[in-house]
Protein backbone atom coordinates (compact mmCIF):
# COMPACT_ATOMS: atom_id res chain seq x y z
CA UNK A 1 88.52 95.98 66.21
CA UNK A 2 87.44 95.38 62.52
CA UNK A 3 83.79 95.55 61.87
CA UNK A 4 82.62 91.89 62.61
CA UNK A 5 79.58 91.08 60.84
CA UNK A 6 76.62 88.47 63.16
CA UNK A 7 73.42 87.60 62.76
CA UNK A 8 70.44 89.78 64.36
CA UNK A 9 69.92 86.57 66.16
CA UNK A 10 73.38 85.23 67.31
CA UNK A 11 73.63 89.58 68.52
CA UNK A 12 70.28 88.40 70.78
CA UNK A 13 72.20 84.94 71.68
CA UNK A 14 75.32 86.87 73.01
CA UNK A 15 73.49 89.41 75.08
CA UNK A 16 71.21 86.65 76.41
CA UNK A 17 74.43 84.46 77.37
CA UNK A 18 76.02 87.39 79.25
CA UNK A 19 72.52 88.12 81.05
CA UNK A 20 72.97 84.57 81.81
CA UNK A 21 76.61 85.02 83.30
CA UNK A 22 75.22 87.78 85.39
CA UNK A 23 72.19 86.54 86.97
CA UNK A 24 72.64 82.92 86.81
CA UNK A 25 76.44 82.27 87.18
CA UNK A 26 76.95 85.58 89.06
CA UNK A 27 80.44 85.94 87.51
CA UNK A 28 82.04 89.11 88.17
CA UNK A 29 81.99 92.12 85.99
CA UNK A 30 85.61 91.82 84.73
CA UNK A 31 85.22 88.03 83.86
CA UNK A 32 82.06 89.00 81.74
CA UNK A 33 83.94 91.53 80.31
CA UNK A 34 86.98 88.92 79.49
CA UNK A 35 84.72 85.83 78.52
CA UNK A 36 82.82 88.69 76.09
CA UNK A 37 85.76 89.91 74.35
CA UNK A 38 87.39 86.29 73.58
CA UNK A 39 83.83 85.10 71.87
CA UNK A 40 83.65 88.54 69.79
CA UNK A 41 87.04 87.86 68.83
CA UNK A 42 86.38 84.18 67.99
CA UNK A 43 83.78 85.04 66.02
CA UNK A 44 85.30 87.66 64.12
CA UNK A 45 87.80 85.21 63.22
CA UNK A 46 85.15 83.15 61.77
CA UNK A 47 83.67 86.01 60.23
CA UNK A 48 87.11 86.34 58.00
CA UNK A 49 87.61 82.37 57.51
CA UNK A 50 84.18 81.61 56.30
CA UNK A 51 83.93 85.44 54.32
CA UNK A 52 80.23 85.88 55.31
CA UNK A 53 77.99 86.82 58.02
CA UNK A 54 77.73 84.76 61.01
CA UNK A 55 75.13 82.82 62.07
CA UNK A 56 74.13 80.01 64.20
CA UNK A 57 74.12 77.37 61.16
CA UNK A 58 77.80 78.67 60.89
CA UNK A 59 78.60 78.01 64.19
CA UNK A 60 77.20 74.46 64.39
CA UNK A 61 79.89 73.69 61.36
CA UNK A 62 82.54 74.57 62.75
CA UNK A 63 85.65 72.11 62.49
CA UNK A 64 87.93 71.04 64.75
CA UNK A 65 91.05 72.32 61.78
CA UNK A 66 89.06 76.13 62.24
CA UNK A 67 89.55 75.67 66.17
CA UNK A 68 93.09 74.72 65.57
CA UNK A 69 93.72 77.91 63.16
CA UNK A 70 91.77 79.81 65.52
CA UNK A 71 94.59 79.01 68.09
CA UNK A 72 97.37 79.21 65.39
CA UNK A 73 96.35 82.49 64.68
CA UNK A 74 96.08 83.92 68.21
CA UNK A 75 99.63 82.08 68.73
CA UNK A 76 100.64 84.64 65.27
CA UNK A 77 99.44 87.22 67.46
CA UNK A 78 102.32 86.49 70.08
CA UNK A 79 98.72 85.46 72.46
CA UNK A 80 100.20 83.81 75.84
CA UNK A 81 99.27 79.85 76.36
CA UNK A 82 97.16 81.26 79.63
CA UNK A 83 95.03 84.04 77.50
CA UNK A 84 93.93 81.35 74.71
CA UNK A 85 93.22 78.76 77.17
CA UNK A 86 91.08 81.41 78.77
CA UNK A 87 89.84 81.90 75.16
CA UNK A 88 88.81 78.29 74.68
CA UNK A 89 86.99 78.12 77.96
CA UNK A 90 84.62 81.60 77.16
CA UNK A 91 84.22 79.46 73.58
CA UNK A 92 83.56 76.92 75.18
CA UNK A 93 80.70 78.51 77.87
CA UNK A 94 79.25 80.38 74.55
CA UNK A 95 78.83 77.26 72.65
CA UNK A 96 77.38 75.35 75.78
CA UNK A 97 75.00 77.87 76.35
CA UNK A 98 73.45 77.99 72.62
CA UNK A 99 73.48 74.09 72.87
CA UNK A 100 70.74 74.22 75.68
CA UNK A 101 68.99 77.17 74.62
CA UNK A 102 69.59 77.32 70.79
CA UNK A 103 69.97 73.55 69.82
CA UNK A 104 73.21 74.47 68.63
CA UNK A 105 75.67 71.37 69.26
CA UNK A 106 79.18 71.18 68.40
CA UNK A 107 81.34 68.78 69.74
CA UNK A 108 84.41 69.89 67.67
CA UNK A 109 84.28 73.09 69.99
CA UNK A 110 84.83 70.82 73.39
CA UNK A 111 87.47 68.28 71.87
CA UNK A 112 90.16 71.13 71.31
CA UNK A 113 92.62 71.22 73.98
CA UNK A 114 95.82 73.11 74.54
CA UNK A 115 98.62 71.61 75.91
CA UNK A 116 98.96 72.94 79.72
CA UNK A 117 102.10 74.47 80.64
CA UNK A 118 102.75 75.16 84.53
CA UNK A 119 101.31 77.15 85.87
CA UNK A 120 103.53 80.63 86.84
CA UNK A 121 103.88 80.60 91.19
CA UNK A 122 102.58 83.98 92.28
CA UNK A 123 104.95 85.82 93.57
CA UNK A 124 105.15 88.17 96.54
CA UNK A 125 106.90 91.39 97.47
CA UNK A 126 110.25 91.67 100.03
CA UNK A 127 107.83 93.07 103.19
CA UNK A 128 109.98 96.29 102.69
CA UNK A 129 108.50 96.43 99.04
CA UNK A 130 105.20 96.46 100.15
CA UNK A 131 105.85 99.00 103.42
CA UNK A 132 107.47 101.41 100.98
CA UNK A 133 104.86 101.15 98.46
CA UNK A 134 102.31 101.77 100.97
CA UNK A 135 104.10 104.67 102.85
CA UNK A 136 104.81 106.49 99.53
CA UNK A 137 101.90 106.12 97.45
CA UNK A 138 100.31 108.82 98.67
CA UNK A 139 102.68 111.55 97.69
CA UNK A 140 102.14 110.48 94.07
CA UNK A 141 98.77 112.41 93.90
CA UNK A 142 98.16 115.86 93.49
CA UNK A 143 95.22 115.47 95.57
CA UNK A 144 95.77 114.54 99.31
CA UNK A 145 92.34 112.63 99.33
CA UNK A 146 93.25 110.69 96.02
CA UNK A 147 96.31 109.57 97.91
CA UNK A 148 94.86 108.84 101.17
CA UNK A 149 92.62 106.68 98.87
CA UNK A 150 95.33 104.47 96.64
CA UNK A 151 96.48 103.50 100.58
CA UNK A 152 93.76 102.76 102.32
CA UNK A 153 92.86 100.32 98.98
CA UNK A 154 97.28 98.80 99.43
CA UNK A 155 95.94 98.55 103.14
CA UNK A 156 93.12 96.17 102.45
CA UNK A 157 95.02 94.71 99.81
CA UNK A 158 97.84 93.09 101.66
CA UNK A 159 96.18 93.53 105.06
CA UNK A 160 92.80 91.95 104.37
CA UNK A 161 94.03 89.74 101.49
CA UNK A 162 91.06 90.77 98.85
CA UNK A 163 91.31 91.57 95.32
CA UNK A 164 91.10 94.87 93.79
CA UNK A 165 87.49 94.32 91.90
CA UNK A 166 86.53 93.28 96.05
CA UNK A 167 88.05 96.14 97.48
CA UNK A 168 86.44 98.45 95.08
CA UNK A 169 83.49 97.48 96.35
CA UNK A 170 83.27 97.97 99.25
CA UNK A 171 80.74 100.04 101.22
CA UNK A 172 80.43 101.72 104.48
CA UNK A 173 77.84 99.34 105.76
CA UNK A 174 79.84 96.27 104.84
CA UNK A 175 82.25 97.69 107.48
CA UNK A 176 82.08 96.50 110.99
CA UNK A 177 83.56 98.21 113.47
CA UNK A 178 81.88 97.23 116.49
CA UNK A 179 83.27 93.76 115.37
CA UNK A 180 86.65 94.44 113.92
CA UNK A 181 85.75 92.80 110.87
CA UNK A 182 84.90 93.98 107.17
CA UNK A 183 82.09 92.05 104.78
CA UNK A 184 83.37 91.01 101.21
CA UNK A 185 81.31 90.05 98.10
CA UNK A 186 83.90 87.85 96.35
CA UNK A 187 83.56 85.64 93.18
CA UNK A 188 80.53 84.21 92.62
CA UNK A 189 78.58 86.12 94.48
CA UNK A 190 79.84 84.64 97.95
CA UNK A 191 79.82 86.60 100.92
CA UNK A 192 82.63 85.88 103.43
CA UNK A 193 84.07 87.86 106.84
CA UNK A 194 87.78 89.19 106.97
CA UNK A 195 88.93 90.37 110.29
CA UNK A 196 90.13 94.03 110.05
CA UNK A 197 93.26 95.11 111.80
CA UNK A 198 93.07 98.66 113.54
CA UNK A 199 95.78 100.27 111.06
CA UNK A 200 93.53 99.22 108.00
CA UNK A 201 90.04 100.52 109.42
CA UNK A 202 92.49 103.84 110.34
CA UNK A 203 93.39 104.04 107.00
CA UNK A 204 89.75 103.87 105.39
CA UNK A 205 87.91 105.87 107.69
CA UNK A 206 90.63 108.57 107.00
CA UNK A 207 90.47 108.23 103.58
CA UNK A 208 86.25 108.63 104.18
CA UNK A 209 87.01 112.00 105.96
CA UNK A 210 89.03 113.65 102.83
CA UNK A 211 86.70 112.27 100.46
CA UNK A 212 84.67 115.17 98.59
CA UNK A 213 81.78 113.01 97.48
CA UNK A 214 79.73 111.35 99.53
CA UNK A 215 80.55 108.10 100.66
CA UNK A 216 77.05 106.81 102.21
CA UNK A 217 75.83 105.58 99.48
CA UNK A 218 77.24 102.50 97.20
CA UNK A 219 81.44 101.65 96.92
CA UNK A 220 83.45 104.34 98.96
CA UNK A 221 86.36 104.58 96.82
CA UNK A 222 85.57 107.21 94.28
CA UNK A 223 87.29 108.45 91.22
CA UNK A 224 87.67 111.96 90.54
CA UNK A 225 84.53 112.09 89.16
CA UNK A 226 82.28 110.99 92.01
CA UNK A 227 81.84 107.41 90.59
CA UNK A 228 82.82 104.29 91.26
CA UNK A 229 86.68 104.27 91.00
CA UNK A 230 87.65 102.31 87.74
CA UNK A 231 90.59 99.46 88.97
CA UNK A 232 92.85 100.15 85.91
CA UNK A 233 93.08 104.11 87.36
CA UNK A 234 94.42 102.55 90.56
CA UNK A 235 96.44 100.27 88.55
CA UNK A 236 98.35 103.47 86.79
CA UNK A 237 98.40 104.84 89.58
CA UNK A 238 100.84 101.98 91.03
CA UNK A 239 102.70 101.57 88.30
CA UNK A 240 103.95 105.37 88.01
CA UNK A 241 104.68 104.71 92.16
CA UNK A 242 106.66 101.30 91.25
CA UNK A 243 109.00 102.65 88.23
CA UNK A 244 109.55 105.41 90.40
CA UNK A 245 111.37 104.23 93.49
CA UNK A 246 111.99 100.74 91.83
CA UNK A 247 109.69 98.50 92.95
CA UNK A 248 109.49 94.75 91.82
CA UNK A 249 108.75 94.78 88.19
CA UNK A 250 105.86 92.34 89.20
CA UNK A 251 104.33 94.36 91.73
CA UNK A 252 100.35 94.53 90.94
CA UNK A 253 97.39 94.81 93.19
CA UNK A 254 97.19 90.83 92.64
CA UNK A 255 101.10 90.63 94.24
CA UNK A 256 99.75 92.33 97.08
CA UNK A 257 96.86 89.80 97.40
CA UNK A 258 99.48 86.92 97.21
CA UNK A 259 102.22 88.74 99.61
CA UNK A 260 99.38 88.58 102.14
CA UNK A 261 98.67 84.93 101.71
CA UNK A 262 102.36 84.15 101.48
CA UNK A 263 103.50 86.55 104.73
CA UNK A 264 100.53 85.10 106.67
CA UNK A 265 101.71 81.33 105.77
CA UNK A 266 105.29 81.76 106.49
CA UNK A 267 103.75 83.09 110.30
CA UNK A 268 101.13 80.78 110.92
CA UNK A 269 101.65 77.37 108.66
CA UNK A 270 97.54 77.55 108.70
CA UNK A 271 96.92 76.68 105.24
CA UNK A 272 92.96 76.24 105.84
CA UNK A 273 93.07 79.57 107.31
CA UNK A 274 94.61 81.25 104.26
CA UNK A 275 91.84 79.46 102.60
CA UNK A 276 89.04 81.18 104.42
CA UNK A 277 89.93 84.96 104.23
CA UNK A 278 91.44 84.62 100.54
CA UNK A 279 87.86 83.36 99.69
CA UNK A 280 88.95 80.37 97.92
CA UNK A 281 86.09 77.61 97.27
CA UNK A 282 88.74 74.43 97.01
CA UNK A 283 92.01 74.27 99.19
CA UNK A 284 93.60 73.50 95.98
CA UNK A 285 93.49 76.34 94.67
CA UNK A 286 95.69 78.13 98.10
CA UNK A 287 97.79 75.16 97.63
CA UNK A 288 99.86 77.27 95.34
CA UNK A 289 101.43 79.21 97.55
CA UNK A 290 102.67 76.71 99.84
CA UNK A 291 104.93 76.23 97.33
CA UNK A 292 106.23 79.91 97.49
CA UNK A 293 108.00 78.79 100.50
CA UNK A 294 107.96 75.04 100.90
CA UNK A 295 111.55 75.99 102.97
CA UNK A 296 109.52 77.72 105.33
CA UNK A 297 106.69 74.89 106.11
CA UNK A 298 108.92 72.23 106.45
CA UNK A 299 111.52 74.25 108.69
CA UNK A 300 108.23 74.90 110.83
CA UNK A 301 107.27 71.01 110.25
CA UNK A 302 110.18 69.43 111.60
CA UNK A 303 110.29 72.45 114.16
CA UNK A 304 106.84 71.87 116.16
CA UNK A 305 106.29 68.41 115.23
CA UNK A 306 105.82 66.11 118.32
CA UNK A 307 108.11 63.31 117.01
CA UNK A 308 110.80 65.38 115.94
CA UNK A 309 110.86 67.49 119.72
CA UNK A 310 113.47 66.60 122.08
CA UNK A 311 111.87 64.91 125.53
């Protein structure tokens, strides 16, 4: 990143606003990271437009033909429609949050808008996809307790339906055993229960029993360092496993979050169940993947409805 050149006090606003995302907002560590790295951007774009330092008098100037070759320059950059809407809306928290606490108020920030394209359907792995990738993952470590990890992690992936920054986590006392059921700290902040099949609790606790380092004590999947294992590690770790045996080019630990979703739906038809152990806050938002298989629903629909059932 080119040197990018702020204010002593706009430095103070930033940290202040992500102290604010933390505590108040209780966004996750990977959005703050995200919503961070947009703003710096942003403002190192402003930086080079306006050729000086940037300050908060700067920032309350800003026109609405700077927001548009803010976005004409991240298009330049080959930037997907999804990342600079993203963009806007960290802008847009940054420039609502020095509005209340700094005065600062810009309307040109909020009246920028980029036109919506659909939305991609998630899309989830052939169930022989995601049996293979789970059987074989852990002969692509050199150590048997790193692979015993990377499956126990697929195992709550796609058999608990969390994702990876929940999984990662986790901790032995959020497990419970007595009640077949595991404790997740989703987005948010919000708690919620997952029931925990036998073959996934199998598959932590033997991962716990190969571990080196001590798992009492804060997230039990480790890194070979004895930390807190870092999600893009796992990440390579799957992608050396999928170009390898020749997995779906869009297999990710997200896929395996939706395969669960999707697998669970085609079974059950419970959409409001789906709802509850994927963590969502609005229904719309699992809506999506009833229409991964719409065939499926309706099939069931005109199955097990009473009108349609033969007397």
């Amino acid at each position: 990143m080119k040197d990018i050149r702020l204010n002593h006090k706009l430095e103070g606003c930033l940290g202040e606003w992500i102290n604010y995302l933390k505590n108040n907002k209780k966004y996750s560590e990977n959005t703050m990271s995200a919503y961070f790295t947009d703003v710096v951007y942003f403002l190192l774009f402003i930086s080079e437009a306006y050729q000086e330092e940037v300050n908060l008098d700067i920032l309350s100037e800003i026109t609405i033909q700077d927001m548009r070759s803010w976005l004409a320059y991240r298009r330049n950059e080959n930037k997907k429609a999804s990342s600079s809407a993203r963009a806007i809306a960290s802008v847009r928290s940054f420039f609502g949050y020095i509005k209340v606490h700094n005065g600062i108020d810009n309307a040109n920030v909020f009246v920028i808008k980029i036109r919506n394209k659909e939305k991609n359907l998630p899309k989830s792995l052939p169930l022989e996809s995601v049996f293979e990738a789970i059987a074989k993952i852990p002969s692509f470590s050199k150590r048997e307790w790193v692979g015993l990890r990377d499956k126990a992690i697929l195992f709550l992936l796609y058999g608990c339906g969390l994702r990876i920054s929940e999984a990662l986590t986790i901790e032995q006392k959020d497990i419970l055993t007595d009640d077949r059921q595991i404790l997740i700290k989703g987005k948010g902040g919000n708690e919620r229960l997952v029931p925990l099949l036998d073959i996934v609790q199998d598959a932590v606790f033997t991962y716990i029993q190969s571990c080196p380092y001590t798992t009492l004590v804060g997230p039990i999947f480790k890194g070979n360092n004895g930390k807190k294992l870092n999600p893009n590690v796992f990440r390579s770790n799957l992608r050396k496993l999928k170009y390898a045996i020749g997995l779906p080019e869009y297999m990710s630990p997200h896929a395996f979050r939706h395969s669960f979703a999707t697998h669970l739906l085609n079974q059950s038809g419970q959409i409001k169940l789906i709802q509850e152990m994927l963590g969502h806050k609005n229904l719309s938002t699992t809506q999506k993947y009833t229409k991964v298989d719409i065939g499926t629903i309706a099939s069931n629909y005109y199955l097990y409805h009473p009108k349609t059932q033969k007397k």
